[in-house]
C-alpha atoms as a PDB file:
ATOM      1  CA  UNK A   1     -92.534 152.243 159.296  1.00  0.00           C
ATOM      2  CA  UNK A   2     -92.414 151.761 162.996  1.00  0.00           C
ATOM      3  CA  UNK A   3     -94.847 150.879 165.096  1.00  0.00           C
ATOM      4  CA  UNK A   4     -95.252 150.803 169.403  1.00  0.00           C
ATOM      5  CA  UNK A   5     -97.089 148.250 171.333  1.00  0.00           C
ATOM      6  CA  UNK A   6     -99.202 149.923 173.805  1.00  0.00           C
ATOM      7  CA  UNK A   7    -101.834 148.714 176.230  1.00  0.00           C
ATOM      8  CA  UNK A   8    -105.329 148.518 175.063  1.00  0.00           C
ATOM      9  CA  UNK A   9    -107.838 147.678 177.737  1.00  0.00           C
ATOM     10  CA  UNK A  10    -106.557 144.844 179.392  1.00  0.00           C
ATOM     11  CA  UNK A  11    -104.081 143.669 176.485  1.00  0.00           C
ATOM     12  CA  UNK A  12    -101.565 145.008 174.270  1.00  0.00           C
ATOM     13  CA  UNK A  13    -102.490 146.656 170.330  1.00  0.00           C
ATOM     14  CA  UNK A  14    -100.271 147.858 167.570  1.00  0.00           C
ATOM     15  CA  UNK A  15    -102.071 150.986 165.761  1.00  0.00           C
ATOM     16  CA  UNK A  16    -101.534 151.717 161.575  1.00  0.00           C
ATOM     17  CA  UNK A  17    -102.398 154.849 160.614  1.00  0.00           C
ATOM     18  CA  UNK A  18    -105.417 155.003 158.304  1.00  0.00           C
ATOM     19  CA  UNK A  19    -103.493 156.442 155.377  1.00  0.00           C
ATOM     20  CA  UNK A  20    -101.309 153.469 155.518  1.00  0.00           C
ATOM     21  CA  UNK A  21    -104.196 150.610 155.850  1.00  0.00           C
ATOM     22  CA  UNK A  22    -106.072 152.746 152.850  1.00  0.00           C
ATOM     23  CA  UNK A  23    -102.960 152.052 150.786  1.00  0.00           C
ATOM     24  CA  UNK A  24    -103.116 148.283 151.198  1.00  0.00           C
ATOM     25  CA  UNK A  25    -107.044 148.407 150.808  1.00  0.00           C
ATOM     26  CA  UNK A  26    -107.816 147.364 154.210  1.00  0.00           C
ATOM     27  CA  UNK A  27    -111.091 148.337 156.158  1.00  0.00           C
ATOM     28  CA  UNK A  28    -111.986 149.258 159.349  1.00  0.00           C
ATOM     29  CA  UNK A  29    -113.291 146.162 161.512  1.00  0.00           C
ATOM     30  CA  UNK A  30    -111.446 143.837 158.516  1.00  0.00           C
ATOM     31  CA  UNK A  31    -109.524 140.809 159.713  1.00  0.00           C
ATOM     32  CA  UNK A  32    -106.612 139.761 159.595  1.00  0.00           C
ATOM     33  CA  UNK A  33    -104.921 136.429 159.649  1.00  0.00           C
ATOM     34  CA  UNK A  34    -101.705 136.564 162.083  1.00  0.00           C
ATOM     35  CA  UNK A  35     -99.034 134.235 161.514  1.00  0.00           C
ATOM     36  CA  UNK A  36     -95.325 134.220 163.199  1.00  0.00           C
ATOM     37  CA  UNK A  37     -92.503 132.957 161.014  1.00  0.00           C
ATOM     38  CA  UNK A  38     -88.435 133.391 162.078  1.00  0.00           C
ATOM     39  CA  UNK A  39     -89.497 135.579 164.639  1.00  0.00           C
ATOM     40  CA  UNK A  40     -91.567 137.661 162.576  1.00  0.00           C
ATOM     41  CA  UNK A  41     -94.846 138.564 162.653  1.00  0.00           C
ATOM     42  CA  UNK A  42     -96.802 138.238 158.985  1.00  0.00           C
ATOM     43  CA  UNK A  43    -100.690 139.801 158.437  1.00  0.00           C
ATOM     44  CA  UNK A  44    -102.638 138.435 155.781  1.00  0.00           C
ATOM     45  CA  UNK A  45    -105.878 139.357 154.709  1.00  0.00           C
ATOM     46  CA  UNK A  46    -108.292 136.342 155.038  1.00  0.00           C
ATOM     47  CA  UNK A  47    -111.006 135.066 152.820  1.00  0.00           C
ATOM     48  CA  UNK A  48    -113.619 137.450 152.243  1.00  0.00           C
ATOM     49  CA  UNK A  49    -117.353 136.487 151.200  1.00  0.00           C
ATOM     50  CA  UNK A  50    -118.973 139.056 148.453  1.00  0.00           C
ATOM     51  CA  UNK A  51    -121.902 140.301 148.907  1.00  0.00           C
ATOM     52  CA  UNK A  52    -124.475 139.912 146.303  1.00  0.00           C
ATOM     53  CA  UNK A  53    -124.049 143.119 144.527  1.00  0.00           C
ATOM     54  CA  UNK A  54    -119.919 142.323 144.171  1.00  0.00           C
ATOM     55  CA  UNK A  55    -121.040 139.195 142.749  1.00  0.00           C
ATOM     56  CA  UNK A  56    -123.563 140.236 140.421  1.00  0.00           C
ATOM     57  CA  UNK A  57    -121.077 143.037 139.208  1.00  0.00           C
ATOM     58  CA  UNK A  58    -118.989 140.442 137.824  1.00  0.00           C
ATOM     59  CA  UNK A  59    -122.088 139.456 135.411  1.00  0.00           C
ATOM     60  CA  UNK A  60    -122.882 142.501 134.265  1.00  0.00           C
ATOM     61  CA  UNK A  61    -125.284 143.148 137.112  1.00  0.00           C
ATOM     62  CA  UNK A  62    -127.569 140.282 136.487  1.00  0.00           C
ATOM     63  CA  UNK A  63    -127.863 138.050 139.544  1.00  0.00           C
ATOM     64  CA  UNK A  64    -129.077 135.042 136.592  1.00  0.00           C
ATOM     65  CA  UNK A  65    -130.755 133.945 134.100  1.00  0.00           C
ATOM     66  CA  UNK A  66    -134.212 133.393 136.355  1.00  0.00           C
ATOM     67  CA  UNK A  67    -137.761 134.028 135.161  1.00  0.00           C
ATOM     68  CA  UNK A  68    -140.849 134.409 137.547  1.00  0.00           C
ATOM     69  CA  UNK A  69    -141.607 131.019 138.470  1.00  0.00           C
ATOM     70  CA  UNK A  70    -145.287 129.695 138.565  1.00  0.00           C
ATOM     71  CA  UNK A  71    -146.359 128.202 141.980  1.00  0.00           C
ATOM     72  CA  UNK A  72    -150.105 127.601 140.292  1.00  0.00           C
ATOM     73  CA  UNK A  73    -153.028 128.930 141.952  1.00  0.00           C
ATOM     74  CA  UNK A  74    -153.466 129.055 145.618  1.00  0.00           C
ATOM     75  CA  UNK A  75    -154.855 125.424 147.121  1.00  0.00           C
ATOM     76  CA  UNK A  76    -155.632 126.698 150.908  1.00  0.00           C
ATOM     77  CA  UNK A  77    -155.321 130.205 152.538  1.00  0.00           C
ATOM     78  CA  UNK A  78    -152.239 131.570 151.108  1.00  0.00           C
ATOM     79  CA  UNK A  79    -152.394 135.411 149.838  1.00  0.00           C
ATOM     80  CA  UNK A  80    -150.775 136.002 147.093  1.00  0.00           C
END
């Protein structure tokens, strides 16, 4: 693949064609860790947080193990 640097606003951008970010799994807005090594220019993806549906996916959809907790009855104005 080549690529062309060419001005975006007031710096420079390299553009991927969506096709070829879909193939590596990458996302719009994503980022991207840049790193140069022997002159060459290396992307990595960088850590990425789950959200709490990925995470409760990997249990078998169950966020845990929790049962309603009992705060006793109200002692001032709370509404419950």
């Amino acid at each position: 693949m080549t690529a062309q640097i060419k001005a975006w606003g007031n710096g420079q951008g390299i553009r991927f064609s969506k096709e070829f970010l879909a193939n590596l799994g990458l996302r719009l807005n994503e980022y991207l860790q840049v790193d140069v090594e022997d002159n060459k220019i290396i992307l990595s993806r960088t850590f990425k947080h789950k959200t709490l549906e990925e995470r409760a996916a990997l249990f078998d959809g169950q966020v845990g193990p929790y049962k309603e907790f009992d705060w006793g009855d109200p002692v001032g104005r709370e509404l419950w």
